[in-house]
Protein backbone atom coordinates (compact mmCIF):
# COMPACT_ATOMS: atom_id res chain seq x y z
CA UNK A 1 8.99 -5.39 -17.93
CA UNK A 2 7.67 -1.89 -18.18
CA UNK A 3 4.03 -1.83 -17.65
CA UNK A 4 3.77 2.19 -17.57
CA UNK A 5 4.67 5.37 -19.25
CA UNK A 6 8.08 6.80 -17.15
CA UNK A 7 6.04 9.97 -16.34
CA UNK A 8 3.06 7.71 -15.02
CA UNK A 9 5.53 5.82 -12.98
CA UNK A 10 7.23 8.88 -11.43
CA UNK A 11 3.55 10.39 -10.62
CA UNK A 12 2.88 6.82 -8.50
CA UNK A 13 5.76 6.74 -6.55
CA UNK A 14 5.76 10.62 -5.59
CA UNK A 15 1.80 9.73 -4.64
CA UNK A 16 2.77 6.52 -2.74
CA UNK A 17 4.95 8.73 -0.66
CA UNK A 18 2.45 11.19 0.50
CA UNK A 19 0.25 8.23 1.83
CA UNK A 20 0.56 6.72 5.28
CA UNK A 21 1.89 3.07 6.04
CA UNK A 22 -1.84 1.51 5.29
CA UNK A 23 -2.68 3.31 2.52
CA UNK A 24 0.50 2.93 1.32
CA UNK A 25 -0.18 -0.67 1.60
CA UNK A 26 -3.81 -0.94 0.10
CA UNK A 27 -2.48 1.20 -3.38
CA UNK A 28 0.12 -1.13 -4.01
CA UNK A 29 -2.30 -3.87 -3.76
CA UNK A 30 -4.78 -2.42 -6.06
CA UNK A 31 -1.76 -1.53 -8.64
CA UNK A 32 -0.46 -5.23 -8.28
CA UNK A 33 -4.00 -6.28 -8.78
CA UNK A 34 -4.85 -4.40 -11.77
CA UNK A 35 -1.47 -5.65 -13.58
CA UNK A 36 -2.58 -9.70 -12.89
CA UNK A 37 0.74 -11.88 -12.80
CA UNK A 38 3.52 -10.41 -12.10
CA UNK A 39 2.08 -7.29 -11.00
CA UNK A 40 2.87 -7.79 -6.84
CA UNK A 41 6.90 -8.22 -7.96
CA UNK A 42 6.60 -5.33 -9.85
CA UNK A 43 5.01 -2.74 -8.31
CA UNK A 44 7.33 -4.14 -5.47
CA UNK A 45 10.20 -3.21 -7.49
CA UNK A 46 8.67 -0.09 -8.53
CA UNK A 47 7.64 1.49 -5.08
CA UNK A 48 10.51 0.20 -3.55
CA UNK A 49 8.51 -2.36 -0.65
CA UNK A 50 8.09 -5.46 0.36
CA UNK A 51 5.90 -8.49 -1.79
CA UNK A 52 4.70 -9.29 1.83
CA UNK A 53 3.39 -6.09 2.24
CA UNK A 54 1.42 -6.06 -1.10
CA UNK A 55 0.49 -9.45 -0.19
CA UNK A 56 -1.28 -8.13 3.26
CA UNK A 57 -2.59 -5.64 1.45
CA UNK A 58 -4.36 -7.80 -1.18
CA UNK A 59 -5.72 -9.34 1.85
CA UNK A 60 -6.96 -6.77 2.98
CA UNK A 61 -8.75 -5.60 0.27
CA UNK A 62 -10.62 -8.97 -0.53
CA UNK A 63 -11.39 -9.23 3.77
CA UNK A 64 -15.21 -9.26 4.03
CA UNK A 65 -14.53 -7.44 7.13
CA UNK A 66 -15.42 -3.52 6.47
CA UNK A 67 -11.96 -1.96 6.20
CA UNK A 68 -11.12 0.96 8.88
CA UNK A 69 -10.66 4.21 7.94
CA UNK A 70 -10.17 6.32 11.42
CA UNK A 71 -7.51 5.16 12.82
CA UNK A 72 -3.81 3.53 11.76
CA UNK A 73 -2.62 2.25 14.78
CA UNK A 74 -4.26 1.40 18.13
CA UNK A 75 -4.44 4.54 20.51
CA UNK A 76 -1.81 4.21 23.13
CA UNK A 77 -2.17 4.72 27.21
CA UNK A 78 -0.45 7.45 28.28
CA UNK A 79 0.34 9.02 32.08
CA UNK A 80 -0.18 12.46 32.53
CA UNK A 81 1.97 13.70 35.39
CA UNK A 82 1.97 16.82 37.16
């Protein structure tokens, strides 16, 4: 199942790469998305990640909850010692 040029495919995975864990995350879901059935197993295949992930993603994405931009994880407490 090929559902894109090989040059459009190699320009998706080199983006994919440059994007952090969430992002990362959210584009696969809109890819999957876009391609309708069959589209989470192969984008999977194609970016090399989980269906789960894809699948949180696409959660994500249709949340009514306003998605968060500023931060990726939750800031941690840290001790400052002298």
């Amino acid at each position: 199942m090929s559902h894109y040029s090989p040059a459009v495919a190699i320009q998706m995975i080199r983006f994919y790469n440059t994007l952090n864990e969430r992002d990362r995350r959210r584009y696969a879901a809109v890819e999957a998305v876009k391609l309708g059935h069959g589209g989470i197993a192969f984008i999977s295949q194609l970016l090399n990640c989980d269906p789960k992930t894809i699948n949180r993603g696409v959660s994500e994405l249709e949340s009514e909850e306003q998605m968060e931009s500023a931060r990726q994880r939750k800031k941690g407490w840290t001790e400052i010692s002298d």
